[in-house]
C-alpha atoms as a PDB file:
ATOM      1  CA  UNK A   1       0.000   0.000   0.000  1.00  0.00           C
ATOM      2  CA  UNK A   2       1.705   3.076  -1.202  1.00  0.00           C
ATOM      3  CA  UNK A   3       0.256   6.406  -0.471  1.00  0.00           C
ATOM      4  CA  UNK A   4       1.849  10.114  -1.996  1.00  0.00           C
ATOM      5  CA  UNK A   5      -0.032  13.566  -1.100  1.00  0.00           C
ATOM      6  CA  UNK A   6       1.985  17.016  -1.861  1.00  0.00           C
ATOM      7  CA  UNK A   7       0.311  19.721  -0.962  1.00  0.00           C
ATOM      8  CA  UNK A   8       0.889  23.187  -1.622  1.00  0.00           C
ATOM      9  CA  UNK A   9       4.289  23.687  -2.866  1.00  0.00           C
ATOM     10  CA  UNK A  10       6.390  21.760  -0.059  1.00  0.00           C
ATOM     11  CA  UNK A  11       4.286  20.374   2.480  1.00  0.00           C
ATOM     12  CA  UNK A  12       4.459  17.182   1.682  1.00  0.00           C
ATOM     13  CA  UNK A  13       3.425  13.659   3.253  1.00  0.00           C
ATOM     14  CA  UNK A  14       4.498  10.474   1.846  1.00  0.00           C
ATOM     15  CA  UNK A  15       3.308   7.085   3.169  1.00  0.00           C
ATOM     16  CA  UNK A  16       4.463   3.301   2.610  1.00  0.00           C
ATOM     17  CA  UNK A  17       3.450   0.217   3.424  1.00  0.00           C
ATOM     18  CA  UNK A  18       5.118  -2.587   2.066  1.00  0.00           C
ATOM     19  CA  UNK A  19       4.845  -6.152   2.927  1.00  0.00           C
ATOM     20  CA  UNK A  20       6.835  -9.461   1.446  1.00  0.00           C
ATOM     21  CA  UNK A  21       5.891 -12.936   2.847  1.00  0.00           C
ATOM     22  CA  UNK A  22       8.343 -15.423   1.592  1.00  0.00           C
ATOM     23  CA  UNK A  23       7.625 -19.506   2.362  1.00  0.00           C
ATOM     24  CA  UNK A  24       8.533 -23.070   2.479  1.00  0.00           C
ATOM     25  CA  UNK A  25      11.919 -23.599   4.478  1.00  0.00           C
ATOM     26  CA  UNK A  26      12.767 -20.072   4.719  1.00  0.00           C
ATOM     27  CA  UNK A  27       9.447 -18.507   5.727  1.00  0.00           C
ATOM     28  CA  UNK A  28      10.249 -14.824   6.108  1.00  0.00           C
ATOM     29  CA  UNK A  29       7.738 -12.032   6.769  1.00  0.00           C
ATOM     30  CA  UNK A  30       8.927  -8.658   6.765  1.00  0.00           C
ATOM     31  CA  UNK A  31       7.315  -5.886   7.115  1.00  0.00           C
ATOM     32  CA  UNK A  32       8.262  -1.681   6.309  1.00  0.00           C
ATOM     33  CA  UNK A  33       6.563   1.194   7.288  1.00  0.00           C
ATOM     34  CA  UNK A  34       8.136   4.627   6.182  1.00  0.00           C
ATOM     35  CA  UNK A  35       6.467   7.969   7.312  1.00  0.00           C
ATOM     36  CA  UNK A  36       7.952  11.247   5.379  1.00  0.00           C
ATOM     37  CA  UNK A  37       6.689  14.770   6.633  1.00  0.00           C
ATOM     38  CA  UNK A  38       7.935  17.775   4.859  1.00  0.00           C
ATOM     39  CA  UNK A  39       6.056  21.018   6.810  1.00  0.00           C
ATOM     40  CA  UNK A  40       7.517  24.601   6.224  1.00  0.00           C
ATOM     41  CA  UNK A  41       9.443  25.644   3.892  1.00  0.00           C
ATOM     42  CA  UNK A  42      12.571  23.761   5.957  1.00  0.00           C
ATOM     43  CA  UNK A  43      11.073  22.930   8.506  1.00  0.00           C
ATOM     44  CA  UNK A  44      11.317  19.133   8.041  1.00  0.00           C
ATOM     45  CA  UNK A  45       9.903  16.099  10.506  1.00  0.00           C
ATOM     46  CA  UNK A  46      11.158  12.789   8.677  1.00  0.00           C
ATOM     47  CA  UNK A  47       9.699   9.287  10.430  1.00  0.00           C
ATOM     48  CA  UNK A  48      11.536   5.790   9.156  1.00  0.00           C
ATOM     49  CA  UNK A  49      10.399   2.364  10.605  1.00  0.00           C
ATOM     50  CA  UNK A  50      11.303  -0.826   9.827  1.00  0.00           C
ATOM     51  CA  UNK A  51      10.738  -4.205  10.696  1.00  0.00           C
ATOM     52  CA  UNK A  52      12.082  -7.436   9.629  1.00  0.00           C
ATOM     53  CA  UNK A  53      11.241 -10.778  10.156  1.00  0.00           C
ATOM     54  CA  UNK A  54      12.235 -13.945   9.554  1.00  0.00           C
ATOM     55  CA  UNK A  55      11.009 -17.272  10.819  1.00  0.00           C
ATOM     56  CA  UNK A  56      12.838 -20.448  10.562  1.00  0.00           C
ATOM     57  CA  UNK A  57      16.315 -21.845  11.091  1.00  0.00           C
ATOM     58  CA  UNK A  58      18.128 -18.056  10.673  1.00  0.00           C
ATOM     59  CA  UNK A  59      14.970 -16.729  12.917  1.00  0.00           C
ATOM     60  CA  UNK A  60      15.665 -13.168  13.105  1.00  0.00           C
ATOM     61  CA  UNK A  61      13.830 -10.354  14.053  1.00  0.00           C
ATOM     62  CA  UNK A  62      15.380  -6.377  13.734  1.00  0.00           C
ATOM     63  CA  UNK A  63      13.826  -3.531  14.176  1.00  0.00           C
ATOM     64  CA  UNK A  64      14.698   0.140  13.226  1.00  0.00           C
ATOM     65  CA  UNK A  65      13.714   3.350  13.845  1.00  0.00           C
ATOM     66  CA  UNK A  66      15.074   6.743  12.501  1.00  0.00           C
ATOM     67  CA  UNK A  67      13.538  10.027  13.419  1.00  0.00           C
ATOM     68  CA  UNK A  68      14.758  13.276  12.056  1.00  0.00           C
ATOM     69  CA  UNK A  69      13.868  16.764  13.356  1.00  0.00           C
ATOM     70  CA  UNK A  70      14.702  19.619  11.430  1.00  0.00           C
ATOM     71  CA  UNK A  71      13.720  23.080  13.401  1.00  0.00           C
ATOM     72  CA  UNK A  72      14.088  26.801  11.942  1.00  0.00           C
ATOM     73  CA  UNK A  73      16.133  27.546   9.009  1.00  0.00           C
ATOM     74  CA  UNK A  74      19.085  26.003   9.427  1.00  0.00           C
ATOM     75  CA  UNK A  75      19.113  25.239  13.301  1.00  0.00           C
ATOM     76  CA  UNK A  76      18.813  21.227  13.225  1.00  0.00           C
ATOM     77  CA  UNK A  77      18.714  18.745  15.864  1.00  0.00           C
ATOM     78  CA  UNK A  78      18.446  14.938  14.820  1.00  0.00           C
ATOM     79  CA  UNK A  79      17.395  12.359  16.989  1.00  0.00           C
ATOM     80  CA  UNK A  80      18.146   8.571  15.793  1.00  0.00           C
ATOM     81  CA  UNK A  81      17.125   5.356  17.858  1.00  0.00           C
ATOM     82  CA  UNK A  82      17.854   2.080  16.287  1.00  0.00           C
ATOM     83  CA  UNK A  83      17.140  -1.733  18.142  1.00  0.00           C
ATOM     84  CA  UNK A  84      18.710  -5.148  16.173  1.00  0.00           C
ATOM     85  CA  UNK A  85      17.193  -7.792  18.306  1.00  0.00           C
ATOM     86  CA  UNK A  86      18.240 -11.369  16.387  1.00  0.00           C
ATOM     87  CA  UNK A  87      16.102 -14.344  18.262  1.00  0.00           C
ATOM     88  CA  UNK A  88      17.592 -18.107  18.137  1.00  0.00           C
ATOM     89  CA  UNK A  89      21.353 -18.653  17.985  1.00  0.00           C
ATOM     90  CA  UNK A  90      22.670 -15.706  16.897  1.00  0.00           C
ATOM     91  CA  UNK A  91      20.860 -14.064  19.591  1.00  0.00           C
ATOM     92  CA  UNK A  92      21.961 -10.290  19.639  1.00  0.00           C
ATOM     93  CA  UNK A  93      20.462  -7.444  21.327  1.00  0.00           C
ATOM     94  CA  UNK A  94      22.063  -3.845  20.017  1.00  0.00           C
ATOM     95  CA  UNK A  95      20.511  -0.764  21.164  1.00  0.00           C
ATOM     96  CA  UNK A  96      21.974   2.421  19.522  1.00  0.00           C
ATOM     97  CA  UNK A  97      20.811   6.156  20.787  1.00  0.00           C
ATOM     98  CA  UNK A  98      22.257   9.147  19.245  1.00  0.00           C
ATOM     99  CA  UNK A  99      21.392  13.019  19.081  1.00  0.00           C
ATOM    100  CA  UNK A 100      22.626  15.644  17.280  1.00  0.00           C
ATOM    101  CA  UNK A 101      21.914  19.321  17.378  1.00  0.00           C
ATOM    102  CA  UNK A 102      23.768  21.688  15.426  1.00  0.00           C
ATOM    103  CA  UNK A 103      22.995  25.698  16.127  1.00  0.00           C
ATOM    104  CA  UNK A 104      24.156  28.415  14.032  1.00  0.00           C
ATOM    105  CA  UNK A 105      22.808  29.028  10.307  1.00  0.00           C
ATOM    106  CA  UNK A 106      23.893  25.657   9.103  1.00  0.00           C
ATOM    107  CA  UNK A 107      27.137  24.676   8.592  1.00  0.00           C
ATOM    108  CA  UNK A 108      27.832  21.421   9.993  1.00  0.00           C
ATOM    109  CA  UNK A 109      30.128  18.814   9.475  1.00  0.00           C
ATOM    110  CA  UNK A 110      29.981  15.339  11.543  1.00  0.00           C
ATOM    111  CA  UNK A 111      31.778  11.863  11.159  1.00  0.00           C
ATOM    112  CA  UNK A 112      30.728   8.834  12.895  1.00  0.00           C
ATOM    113  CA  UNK A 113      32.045   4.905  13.033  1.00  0.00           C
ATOM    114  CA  UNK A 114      30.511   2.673  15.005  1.00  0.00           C
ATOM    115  CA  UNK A 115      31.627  -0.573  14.785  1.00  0.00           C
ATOM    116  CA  UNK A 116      29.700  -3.809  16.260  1.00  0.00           C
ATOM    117  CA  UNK A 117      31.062  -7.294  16.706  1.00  0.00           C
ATOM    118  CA  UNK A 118      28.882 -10.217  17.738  1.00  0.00           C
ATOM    119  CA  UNK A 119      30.441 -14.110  18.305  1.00  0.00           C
ATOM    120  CA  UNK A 120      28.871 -17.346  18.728  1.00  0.00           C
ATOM    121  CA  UNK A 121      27.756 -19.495  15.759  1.00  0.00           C
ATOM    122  CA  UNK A 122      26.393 -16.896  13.468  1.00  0.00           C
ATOM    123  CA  UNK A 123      29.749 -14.576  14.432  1.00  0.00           C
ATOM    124  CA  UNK A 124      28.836 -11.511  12.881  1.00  0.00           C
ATOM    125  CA  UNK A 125      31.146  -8.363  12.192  1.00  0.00           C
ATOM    126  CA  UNK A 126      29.518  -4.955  11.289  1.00  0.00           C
ATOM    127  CA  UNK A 127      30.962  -1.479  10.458  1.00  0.00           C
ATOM    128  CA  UNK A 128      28.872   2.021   9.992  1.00  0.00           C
ATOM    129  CA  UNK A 129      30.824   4.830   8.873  1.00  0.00           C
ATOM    130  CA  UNK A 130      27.915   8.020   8.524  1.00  0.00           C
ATOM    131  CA  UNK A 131      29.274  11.005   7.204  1.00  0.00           C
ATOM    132  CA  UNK A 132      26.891  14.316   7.652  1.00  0.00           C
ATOM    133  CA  UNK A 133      28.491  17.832   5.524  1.00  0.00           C
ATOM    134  CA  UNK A 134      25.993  20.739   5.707  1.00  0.00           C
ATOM    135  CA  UNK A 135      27.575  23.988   4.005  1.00  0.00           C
ATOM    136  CA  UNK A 136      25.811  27.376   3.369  1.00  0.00           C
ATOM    137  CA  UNK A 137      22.145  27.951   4.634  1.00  0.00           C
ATOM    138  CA  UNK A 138      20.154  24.440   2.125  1.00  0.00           C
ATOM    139  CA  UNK A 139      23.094  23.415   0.622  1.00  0.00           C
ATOM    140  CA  UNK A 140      23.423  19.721   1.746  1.00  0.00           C
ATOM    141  CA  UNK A 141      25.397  17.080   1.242  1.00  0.00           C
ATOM    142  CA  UNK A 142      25.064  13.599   3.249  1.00  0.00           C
ATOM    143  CA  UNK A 143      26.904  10.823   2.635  1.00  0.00           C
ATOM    144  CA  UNK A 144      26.744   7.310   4.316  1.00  0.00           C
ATOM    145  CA  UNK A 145      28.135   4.073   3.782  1.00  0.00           C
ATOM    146  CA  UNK A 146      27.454   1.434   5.914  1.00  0.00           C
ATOM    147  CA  UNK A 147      28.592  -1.891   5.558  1.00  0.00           C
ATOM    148  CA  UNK A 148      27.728  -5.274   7.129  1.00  0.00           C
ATOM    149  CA  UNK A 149      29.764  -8.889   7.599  1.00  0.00           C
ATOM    150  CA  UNK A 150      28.753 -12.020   8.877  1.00  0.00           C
ATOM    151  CA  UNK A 151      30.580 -15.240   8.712  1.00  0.00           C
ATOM    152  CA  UNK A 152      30.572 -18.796   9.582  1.00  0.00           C
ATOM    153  CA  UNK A 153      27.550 -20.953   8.303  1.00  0.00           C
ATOM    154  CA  UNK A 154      25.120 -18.307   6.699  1.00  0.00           C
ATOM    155  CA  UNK A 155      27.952 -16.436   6.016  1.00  0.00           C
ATOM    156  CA  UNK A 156      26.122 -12.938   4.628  1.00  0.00           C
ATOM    157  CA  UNK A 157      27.381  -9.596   3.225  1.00  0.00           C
ATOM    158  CA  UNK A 158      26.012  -6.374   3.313  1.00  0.00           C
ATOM    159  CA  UNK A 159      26.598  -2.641   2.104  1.00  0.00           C
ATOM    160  CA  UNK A 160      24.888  -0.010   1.907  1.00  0.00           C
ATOM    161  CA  UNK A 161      25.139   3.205   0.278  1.00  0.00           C
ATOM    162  CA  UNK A 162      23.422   6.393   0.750  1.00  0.00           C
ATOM    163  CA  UNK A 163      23.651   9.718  -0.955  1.00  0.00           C
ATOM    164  CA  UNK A 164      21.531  12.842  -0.097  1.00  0.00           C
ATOM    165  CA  UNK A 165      22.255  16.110  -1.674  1.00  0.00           C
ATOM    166  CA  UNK A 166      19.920  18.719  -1.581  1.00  0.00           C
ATOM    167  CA  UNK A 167      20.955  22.288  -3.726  1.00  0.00           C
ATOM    168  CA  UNK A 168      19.247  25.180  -3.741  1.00  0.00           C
ATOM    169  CA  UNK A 169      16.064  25.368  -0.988  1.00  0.00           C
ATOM    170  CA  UNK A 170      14.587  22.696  -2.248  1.00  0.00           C
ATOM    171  CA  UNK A 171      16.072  21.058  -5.215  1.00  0.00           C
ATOM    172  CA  UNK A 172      16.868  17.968  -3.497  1.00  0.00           C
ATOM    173  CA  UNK A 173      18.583  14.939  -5.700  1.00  0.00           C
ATOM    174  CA  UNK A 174      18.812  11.537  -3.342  1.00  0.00           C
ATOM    175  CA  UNK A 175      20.437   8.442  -4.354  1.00  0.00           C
ATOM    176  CA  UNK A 176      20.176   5.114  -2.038  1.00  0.00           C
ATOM    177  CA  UNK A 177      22.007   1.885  -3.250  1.00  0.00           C
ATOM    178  CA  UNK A 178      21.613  -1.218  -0.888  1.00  0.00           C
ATOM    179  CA  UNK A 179      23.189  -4.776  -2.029  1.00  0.00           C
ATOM    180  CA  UNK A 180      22.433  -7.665   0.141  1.00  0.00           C
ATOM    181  CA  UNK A 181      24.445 -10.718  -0.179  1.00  0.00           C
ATOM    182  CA  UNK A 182      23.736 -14.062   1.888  1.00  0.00           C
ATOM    183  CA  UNK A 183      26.169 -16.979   0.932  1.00  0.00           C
ATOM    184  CA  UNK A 184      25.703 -20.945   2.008  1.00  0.00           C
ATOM    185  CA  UNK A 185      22.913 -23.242   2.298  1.00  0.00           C
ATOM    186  CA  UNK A 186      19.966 -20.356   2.185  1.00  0.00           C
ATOM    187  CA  UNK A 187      21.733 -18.223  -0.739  1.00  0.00           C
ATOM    188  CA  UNK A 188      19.997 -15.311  -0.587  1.00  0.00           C
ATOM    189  CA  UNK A 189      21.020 -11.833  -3.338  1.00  0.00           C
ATOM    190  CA  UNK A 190      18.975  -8.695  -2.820  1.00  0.00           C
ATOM    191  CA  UNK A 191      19.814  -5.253  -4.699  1.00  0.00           C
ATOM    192  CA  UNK A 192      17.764  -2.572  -4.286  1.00  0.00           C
ATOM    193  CA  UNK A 193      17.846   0.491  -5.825  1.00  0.00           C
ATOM    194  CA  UNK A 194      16.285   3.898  -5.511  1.00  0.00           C
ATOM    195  CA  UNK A 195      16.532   7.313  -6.971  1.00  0.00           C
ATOM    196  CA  UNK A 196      14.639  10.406  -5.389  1.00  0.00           C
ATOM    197  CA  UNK A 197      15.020  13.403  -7.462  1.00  0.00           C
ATOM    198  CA  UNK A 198      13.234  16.782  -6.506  1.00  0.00           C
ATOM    199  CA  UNK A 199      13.592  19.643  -9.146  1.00  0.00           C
ATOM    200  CA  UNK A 200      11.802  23.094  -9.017  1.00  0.00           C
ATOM    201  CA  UNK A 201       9.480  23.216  -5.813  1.00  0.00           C
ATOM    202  CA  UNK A 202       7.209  20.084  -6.605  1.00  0.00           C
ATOM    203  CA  UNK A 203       8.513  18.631  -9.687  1.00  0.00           C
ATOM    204  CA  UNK A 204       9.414  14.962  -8.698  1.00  0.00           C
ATOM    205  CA  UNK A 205      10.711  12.030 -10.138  1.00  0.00           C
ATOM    206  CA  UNK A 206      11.118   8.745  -8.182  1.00  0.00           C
ATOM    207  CA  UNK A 207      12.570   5.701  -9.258  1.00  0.00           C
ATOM    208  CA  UNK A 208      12.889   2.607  -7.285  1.00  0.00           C
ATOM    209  CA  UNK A 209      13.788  -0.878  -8.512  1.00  0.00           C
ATOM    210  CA  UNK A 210      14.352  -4.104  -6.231  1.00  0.00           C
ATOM    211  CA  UNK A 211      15.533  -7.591  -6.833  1.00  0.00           C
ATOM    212  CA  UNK A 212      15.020 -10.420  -4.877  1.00  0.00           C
ATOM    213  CA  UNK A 213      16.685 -13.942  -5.320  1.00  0.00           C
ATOM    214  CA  UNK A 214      17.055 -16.796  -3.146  1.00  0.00           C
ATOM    215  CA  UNK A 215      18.826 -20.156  -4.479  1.00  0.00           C
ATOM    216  CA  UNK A 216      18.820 -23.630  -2.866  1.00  0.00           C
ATOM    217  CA  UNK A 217      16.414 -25.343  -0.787  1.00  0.00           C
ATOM    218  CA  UNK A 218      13.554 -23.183  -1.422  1.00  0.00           C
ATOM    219  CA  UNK A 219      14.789 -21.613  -4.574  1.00  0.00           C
ATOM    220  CA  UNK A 220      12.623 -18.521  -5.147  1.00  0.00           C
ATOM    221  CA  UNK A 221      13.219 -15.484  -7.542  1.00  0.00           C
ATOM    222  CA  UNK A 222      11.420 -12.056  -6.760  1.00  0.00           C
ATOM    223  CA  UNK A 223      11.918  -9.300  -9.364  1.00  0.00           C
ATOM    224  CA  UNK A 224      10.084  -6.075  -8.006  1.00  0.00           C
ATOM    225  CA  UNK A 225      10.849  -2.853 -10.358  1.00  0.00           C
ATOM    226  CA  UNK A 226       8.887   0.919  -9.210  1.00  0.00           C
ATOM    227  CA  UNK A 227       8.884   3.673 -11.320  1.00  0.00           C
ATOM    228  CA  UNK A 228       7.006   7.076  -9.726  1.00  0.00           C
ATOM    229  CA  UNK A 229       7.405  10.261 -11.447  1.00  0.00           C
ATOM    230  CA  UNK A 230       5.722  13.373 -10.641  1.00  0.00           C
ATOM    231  CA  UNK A 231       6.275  16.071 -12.841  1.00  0.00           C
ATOM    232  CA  UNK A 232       4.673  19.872 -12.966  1.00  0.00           C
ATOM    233  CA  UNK A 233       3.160  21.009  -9.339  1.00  0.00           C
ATOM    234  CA  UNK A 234       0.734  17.537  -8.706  1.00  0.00           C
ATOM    235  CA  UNK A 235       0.973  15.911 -12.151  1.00  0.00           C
ATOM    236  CA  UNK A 236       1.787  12.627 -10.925  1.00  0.00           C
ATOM    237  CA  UNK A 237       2.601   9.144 -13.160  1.00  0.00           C
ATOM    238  CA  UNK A 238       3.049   6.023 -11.613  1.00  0.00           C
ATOM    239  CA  UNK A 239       4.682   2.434 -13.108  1.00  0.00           C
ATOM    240  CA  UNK A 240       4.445  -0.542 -10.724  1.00  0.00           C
ATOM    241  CA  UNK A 241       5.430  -3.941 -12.122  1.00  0.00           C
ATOM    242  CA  UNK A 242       6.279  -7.311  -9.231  1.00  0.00           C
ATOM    243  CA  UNK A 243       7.368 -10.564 -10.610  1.00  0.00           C
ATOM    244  CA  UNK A 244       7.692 -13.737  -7.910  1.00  0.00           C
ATOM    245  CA  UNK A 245       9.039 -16.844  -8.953  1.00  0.00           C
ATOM    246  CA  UNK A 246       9.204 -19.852  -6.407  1.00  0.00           C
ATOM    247  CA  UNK A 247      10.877 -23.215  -7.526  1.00  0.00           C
ATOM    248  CA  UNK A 248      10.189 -26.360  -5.254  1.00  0.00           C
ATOM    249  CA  UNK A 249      13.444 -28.294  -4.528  1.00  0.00           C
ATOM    250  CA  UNK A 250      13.425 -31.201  -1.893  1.00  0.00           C
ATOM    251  CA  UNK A 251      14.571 -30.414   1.498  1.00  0.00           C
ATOM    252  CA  UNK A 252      17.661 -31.398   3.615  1.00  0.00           C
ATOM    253  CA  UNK A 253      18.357 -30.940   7.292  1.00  0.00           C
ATOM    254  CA  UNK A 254      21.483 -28.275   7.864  1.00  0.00           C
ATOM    255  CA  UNK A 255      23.900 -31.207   8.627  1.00  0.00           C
ATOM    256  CA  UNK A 256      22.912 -33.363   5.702  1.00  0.00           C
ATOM    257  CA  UNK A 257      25.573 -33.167   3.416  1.00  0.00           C
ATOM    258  CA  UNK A 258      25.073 -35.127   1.330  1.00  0.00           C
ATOM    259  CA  UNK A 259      25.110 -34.215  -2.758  1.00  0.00           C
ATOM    260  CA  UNK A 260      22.281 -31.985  -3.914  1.00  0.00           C
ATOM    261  CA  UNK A 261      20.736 -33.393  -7.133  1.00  0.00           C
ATOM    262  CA  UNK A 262      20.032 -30.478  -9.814  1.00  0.00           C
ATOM    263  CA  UNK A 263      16.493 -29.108  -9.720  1.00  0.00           C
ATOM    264  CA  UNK A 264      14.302 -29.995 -12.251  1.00  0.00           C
END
């Protein structure tokens, strides 16, 4: 369930609901609700939850939530809470809390690593490097790279790469690359991504494409490409198009190593 409303030149609210249920094996559920409030001019109140599931041998269950608070021209204070809870084996509790509040027209320049390191069966490594540079009054540039490890058995790789630069009050040009790579028994490869380009006040084109594929065991291919453009004050042209493959293959237990035969 996607939902778009811009009203009157900035003020805009932007709402999505999206849901994937993936089963047999590696029954996953996983659910993402974003919340986007532009009010003002600059004032800006930004809302990101999500919530991932999955069920099932590699049972894990993380949620995140990212609020941003953006107060009188250029005096900004951002507030961001995020909670990884991972249930069964890897168990892993992180809870992150950080706040930043920058004063003074807006010129602002921040660099954070963070660095997390969990062992025990599923030993997973993970690095964040966020990079914040705010120069002359709108003139934004954010940059963040965040990258994430984990080896032994579902050995799984991830990075993630985010680009916001917004020019001229509100020309704002947003590019968000995220590759997920999961390697061993459940081979799981996810790229998603999206495009967010805002020219001239409401003018705004949004492209967003996702892939999906998981080989062996429960072999399923999801193809998901989004197209939204909205051109000329509320002119608005949408393109959605979802393709989901599943493939049976016989199951094995986790220690059953014996030789896979092909799938037919």
């Amino acid at each position: 369930i996607t939902t778009y409303a811009t009203i009157s030149h900035i003020t805009q609210s932007i709402t999505k609901t999206t849901t994937y249920a993936t089963i047999h094996h590696i029954t996953q559920s996983m659910t993402k609700i974003t919340t986007y409030a532009t009010i003002n001019h600059i004032t800006q109140s930004m809302t990101n939850t999500t919530t991932y599931a999955k069920i099932n041998h590699i049972t894990q269950s993380i949620t995140q939530t990212t609020t941003y608070d953006t107060i009188k021209h250029i005096t900004k204070s951002m507030t961001k809470i995020t909670t990884y809870a991972t249930i069964h084996h890897i168990t892993q509790s992180m809870t992150k809390k950080t706040t930043y509040a920058t004063i003074k027209h807006f010129t602002q320049s921040m660099t954070k690593t963070t660095t997390y390191a969990t062992i025990r069966h599923f030993t997973q490594s993970m690095t964040q490097t966020t990079t914040y540079a705010m120069i002359k009054r709108i003139t934004q540039s954010m940059t963040k790279t965040t990258t994430y490890a984990t080896i032994n058995h579902f050995t799984q790789s991830m990075t993630k790469t985010t680009t916001y630069t917004t020019i001229h009050h509100i020309a704002q040009s947003m590019t968000k690359t995220t590759i997920y790579a999961t390697i061993n028994h459940f081979t799981q490869s996810i790229t998603q991504t999206t495009t967010y380009v805002t020219i001239n006040h409401i003018a705004q084109s949004r492209t967003q494409t996702t892939t999906y594929t998981t080989i062996q065991h429960a072999t399923q291919s999801m193809t998901k490409t989004t197209t939204y453009a909205t051109i000329n004050h509320i002119t608005k042209s949408m393109t959605k198009t979802t393709t989901y493959a599943s493939i049976n293959q016989p199951y094995y237990p986790i220690h059953d190593l014996r030789p896979r035969p092909m799938p037919r």
